[in-house]
C-alpha atoms as a PDB file:
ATOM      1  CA  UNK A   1     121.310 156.738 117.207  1.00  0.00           C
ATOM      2  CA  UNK A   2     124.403 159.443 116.769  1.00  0.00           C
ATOM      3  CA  UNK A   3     124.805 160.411 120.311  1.00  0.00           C
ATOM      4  CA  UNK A   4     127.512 162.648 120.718  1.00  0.00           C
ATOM      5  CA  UNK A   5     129.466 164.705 123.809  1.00  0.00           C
ATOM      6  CA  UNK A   6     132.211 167.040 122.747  1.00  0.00           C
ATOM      7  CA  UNK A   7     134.661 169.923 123.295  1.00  0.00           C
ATOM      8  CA  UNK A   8     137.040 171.806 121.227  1.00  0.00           C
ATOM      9  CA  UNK A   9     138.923 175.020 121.947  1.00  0.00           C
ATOM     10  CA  UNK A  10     138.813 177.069 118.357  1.00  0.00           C
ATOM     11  CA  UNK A  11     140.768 180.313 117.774  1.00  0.00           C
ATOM     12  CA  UNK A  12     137.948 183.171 116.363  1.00  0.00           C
ATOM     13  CA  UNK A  13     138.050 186.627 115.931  1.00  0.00           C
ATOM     14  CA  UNK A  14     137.076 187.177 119.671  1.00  0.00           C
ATOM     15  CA  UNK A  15     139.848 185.511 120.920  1.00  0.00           C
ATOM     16  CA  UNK A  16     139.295 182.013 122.093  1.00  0.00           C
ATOM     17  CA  UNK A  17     136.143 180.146 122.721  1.00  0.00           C
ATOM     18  CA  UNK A  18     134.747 176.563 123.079  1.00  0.00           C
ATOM     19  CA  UNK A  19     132.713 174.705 121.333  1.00  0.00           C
ATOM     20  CA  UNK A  20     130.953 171.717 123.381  1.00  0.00           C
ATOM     21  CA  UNK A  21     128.147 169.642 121.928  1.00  0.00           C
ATOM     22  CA  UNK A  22     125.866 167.791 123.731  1.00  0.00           C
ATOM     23  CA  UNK A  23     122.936 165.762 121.386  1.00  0.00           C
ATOM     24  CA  UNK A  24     121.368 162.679 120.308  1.00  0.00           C
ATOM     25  CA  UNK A  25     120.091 162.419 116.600  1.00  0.00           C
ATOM     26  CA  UNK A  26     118.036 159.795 115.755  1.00  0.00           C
ATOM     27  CA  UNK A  27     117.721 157.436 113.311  1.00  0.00           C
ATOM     28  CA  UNK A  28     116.002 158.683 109.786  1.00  0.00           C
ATOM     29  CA  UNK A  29     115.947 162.556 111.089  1.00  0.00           C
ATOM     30  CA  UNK A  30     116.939 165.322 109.352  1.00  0.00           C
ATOM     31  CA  UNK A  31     118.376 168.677 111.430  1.00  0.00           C
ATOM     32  CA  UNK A  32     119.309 171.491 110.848  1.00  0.00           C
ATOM     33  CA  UNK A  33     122.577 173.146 112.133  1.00  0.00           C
ATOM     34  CA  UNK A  34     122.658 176.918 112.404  1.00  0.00           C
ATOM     35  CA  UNK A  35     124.737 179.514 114.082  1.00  0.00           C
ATOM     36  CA  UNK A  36     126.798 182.670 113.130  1.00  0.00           C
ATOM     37  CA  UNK A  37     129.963 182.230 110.848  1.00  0.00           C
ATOM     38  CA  UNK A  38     133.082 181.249 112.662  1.00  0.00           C
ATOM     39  CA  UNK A  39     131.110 179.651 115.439  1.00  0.00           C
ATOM     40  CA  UNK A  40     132.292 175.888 114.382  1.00  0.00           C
ATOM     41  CA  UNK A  41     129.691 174.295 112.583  1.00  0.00           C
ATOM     42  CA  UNK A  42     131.958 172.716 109.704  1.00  0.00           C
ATOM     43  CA  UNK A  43     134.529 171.708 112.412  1.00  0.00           C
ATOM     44  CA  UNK A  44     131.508 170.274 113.840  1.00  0.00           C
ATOM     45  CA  UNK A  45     130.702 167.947 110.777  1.00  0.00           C
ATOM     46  CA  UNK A  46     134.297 167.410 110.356  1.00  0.00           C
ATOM     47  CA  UNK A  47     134.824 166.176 114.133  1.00  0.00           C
ATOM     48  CA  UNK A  48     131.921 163.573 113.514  1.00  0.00           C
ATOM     49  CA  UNK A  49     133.744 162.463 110.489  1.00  0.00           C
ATOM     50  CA  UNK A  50     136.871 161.788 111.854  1.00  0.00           C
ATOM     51  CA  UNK A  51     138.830 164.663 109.853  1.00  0.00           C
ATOM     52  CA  UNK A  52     138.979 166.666 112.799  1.00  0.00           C
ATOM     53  CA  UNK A  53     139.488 165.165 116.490  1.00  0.00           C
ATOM     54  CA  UNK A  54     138.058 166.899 119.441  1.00  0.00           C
ATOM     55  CA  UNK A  55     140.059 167.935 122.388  1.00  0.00           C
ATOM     56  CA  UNK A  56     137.520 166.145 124.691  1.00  0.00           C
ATOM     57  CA  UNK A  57     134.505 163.419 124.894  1.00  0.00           C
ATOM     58  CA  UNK A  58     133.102 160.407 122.491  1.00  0.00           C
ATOM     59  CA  UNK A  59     130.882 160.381 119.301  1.00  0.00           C
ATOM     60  CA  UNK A  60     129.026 157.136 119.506  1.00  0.00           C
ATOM     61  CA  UNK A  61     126.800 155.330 116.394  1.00  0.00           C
ATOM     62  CA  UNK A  62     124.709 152.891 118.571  1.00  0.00           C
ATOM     63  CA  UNK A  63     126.621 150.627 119.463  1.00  0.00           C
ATOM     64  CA  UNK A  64     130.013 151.309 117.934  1.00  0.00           C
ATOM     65  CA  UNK A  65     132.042 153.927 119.397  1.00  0.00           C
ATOM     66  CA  UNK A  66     133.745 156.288 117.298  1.00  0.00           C
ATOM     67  CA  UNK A  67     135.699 158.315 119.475  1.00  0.00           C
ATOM     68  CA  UNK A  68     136.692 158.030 123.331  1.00  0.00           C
ATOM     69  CA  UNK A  69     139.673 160.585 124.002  1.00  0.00           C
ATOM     70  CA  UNK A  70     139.627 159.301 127.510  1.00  0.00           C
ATOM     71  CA  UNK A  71     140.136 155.311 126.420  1.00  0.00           C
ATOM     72  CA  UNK A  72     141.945 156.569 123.098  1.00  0.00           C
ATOM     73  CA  UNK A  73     139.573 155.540 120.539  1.00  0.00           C
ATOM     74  CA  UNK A  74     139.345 157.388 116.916  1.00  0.00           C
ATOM     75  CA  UNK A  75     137.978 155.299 114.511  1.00  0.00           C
ATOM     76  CA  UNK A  76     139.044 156.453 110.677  1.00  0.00           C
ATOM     77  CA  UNK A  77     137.110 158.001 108.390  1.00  0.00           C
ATOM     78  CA  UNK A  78     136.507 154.964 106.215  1.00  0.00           C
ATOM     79  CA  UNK A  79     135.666 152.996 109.172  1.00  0.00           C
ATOM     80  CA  UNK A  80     132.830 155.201 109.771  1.00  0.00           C
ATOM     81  CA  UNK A  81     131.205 154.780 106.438  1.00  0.00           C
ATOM     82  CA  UNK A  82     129.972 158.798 106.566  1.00  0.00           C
ATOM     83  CA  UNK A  83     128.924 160.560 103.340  1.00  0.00           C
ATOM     84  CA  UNK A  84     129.822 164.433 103.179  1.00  0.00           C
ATOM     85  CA  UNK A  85     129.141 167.012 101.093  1.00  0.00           C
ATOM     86  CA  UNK A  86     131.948 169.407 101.452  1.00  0.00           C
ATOM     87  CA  UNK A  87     131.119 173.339 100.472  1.00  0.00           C
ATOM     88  CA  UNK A  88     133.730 173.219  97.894  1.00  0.00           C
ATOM     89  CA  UNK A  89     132.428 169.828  96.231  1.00  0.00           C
ATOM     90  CA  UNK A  90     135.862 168.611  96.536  1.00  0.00           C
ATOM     91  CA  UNK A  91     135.415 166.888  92.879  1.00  0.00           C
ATOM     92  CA  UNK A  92     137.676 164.477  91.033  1.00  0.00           C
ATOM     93  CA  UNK A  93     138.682 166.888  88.198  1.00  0.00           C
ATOM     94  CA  UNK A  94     139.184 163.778  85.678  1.00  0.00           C
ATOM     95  CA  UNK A  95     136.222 161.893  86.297  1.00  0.00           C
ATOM     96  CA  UNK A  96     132.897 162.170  84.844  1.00  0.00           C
ATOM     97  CA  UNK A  97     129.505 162.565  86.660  1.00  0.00           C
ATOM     98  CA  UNK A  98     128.803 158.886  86.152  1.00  0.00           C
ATOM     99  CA  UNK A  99     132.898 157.775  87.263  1.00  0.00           C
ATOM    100  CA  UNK A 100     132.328 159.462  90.716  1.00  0.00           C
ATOM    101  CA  UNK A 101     129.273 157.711  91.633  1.00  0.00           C
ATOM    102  CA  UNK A 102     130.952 154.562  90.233  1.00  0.00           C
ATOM    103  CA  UNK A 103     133.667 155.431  92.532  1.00  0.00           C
ATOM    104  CA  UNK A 104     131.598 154.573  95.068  1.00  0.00           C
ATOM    105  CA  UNK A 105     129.179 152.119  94.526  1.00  0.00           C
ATOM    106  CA  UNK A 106     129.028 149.532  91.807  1.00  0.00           C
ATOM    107  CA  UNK A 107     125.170 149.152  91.740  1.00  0.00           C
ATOM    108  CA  UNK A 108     123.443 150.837  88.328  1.00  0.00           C
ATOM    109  CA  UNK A 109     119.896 150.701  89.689  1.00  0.00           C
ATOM    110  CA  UNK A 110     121.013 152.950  92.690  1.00  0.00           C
ATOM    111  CA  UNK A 111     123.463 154.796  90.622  1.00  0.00           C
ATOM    112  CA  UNK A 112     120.643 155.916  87.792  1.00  0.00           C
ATOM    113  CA  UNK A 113     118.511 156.095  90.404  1.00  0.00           C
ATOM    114  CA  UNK A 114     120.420 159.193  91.582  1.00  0.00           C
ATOM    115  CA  UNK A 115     121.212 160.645  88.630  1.00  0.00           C
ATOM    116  CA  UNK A 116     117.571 160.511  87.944  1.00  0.00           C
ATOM    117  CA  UNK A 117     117.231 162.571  91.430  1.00  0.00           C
ATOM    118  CA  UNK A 118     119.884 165.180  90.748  1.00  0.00           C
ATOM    119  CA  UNK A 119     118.623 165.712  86.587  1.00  0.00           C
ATOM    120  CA  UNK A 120     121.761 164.301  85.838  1.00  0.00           C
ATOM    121  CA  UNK A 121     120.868 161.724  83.421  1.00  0.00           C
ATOM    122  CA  UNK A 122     122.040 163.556  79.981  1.00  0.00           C
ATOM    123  CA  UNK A 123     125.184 164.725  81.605  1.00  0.00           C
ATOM    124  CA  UNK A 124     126.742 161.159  82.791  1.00  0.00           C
ATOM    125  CA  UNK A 125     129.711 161.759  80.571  1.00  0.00           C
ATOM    126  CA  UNK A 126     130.544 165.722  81.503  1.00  0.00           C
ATOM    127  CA  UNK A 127     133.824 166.254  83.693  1.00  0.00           C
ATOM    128  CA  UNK A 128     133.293 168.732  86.497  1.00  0.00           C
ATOM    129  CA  UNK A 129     134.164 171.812  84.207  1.00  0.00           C
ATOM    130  CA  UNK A 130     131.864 171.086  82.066  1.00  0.00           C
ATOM    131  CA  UNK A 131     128.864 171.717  84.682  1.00  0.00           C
ATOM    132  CA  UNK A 132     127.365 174.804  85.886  1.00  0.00           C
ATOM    133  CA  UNK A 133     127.748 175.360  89.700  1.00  0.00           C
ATOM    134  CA  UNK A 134     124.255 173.960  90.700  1.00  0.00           C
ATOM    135  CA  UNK A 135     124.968 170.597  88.568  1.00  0.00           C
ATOM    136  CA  UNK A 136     128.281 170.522  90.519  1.00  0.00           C
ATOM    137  CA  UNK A 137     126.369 170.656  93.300  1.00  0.00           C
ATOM    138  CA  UNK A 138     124.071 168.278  93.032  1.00  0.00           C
ATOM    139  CA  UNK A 139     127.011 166.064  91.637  1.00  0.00           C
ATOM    140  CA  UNK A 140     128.483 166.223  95.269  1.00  0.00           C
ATOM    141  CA  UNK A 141     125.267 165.080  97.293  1.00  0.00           C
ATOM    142  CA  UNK A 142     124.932 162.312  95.042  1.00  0.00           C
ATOM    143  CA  UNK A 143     128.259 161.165  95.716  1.00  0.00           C
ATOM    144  CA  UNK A 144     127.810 161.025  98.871  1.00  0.00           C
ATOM    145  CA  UNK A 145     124.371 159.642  98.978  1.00  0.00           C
ATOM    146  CA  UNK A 146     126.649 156.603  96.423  1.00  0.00           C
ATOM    147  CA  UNK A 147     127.352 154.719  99.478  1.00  0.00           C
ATOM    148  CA  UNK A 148     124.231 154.578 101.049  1.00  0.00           C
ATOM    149  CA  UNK A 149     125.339 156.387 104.559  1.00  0.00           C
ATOM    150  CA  UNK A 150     123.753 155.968 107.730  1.00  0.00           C
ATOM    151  CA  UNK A 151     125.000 159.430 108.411  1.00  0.00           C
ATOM    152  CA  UNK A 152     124.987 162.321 106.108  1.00  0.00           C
ATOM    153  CA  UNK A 153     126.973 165.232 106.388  1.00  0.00           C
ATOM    154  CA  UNK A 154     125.673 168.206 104.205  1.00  0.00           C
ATOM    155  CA  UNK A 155     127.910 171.589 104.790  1.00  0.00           C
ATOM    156  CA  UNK A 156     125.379 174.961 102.733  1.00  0.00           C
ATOM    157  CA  UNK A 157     124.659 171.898 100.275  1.00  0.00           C
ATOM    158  CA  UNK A 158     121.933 173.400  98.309  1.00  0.00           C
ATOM    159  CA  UNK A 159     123.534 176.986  98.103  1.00  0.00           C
ATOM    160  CA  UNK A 160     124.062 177.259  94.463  1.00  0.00           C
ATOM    161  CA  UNK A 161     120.720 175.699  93.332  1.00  0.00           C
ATOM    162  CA  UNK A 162     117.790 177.833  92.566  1.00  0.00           C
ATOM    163  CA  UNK A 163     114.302 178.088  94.132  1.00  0.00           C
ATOM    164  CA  UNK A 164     112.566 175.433  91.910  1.00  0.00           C
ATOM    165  CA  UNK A 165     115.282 172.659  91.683  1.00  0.00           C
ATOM    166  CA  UNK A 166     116.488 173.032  95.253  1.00  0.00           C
ATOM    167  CA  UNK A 167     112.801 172.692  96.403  1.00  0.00           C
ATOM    168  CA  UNK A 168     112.115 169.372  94.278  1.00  0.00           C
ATOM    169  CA  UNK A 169     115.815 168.476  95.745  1.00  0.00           C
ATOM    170  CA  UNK A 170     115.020 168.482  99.020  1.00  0.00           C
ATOM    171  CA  UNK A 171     111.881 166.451  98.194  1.00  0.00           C
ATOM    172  CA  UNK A 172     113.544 163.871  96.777  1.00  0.00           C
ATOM    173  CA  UNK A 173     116.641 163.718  99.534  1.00  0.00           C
ATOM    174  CA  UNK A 174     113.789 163.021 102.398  1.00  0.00           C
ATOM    175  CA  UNK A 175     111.810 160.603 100.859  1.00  0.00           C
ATOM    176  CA  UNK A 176     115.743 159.016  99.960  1.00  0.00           C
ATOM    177  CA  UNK A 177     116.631 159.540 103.679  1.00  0.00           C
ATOM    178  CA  UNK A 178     113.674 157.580 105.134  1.00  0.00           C
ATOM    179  CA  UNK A 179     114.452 154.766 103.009  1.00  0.00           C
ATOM    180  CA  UNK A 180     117.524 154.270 104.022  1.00  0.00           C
ATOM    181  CA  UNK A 181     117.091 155.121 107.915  1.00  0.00           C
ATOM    182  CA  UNK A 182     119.973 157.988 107.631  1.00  0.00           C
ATOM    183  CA  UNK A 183     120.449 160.298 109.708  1.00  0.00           C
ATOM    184  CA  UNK A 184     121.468 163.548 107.744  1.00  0.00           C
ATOM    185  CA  UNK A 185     122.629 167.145 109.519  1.00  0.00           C
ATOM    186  CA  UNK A 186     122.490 170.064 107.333  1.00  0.00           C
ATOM    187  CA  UNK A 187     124.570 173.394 107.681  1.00  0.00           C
ATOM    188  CA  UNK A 188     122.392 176.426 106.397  1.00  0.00           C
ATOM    189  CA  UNK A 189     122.542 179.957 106.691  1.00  0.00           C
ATOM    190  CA  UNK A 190     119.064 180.084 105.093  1.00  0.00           C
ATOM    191  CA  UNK A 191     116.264 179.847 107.764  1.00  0.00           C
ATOM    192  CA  UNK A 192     113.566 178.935 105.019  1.00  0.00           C
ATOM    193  CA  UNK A 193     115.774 176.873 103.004  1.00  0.00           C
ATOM    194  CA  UNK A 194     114.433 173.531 104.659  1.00  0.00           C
ATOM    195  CA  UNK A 195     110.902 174.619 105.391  1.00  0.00           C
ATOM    196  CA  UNK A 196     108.193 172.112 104.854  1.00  0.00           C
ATOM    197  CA  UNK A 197     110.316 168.924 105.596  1.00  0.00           C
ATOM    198  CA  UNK A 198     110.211 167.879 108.933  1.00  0.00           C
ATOM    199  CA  UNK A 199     113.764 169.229 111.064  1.00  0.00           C
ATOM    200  CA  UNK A 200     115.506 168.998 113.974  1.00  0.00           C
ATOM    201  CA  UNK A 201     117.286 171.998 114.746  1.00  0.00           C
ATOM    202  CA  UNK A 202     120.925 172.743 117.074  1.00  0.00           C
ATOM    203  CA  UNK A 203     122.416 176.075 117.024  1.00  0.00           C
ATOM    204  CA  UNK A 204     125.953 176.293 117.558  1.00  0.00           C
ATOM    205  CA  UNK A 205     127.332 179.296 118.998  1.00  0.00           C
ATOM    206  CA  UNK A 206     125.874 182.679 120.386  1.00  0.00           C
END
């Protein structure tokens, strides 16, 4: 169980405003996270991985606490063992699809296993540059699927991808999420993007 209680004060066009979270997510769940631009839904994912810290409250992963502002507890990224999928990609511009998944995780069955998942498989030896946008895409959730997170971060992560191959995607991602008992939150500005999985869902802003 995520269970997180938050504030932060962010600057937006309308002058300041506050963004205070108040959820649970549980275990194997996927949800959704919608909400106007500029309302802080990437500073969201970023506060629950550690880039960001919130001006207030804790993020807690059962057990473990993550962040306490009032007892002065901020656990690192690392520590937190999060995978993210940034809407950049943030790619290694030198490595090949197969070196960033080796990056992370030393285990071939799991690392053809996702290649096999993201139709990667004939493209192990391309460099970022050498992909199209939706193969850089897919390059990025399978990075950070690599590490087998209990918590996935996804920010627009299927964006690029067209109807067909982000529907067989998502497919694939649930079926992977189960199995592993993560918990994954995905930004989208697309209300059908995720229909016909099963979703939480936590607007953020007005």
């Amino acid at each position: 169980m995520i269970a997180v209680e938050i504030e932060k004060k962010l600057k937006a066009y309308k002058g300041l405003q506050i963004l205070l979270i108040k959820k649970q997510f549980i275990p194997g769940s996927i949800t959704r996270i919608t909400g106007p631009s500029g309302a802080g839904k990437t500073t969201f994912l970023k506060m629950l991985a550690g880039l960001i810290n919130p001006d207030s409250g804790t993020i807690k992963a059962g057990n473990t606490i993550w962040f306490d502002a009032s007892q002065n507890i901020n656990l690192s990224p690392q520590k937190r063992r999060i995978g993210f999928v940034f809407q950049d990609y943030a790619l290694f511009p030198n490595m090949t699809v197969k070196e960033h998944l080796e990056y992370a995780t030393n285990d071939t069955a799991w690392i053809n296993r996702l290649l096999s998942i993201g139709v990667l498989e004939t493209f192990t030896n391309h460099k970022p540059n050498h992909l199209s946008g939706g193969q850089q895409q897919r390059l990025a959730i399978l990075r950070a699927l690599a590490t087998k997170p209990k918590l996935l971060l996804m920010d627009e992560p299927f964006s690029a991808l067209d109807i067909k191959m982000k529907s067989a995607l998502i497919k694939e991602l649930q079926a992977l999420f189960i199995g592993l008992g993560a918990t994954a939150l995905i930004v989208s500005h697309n209300p059908q993007e995720l229909d016909g999985i099963s979703t939480a869902e936590l607007e953020i802003g007005d």
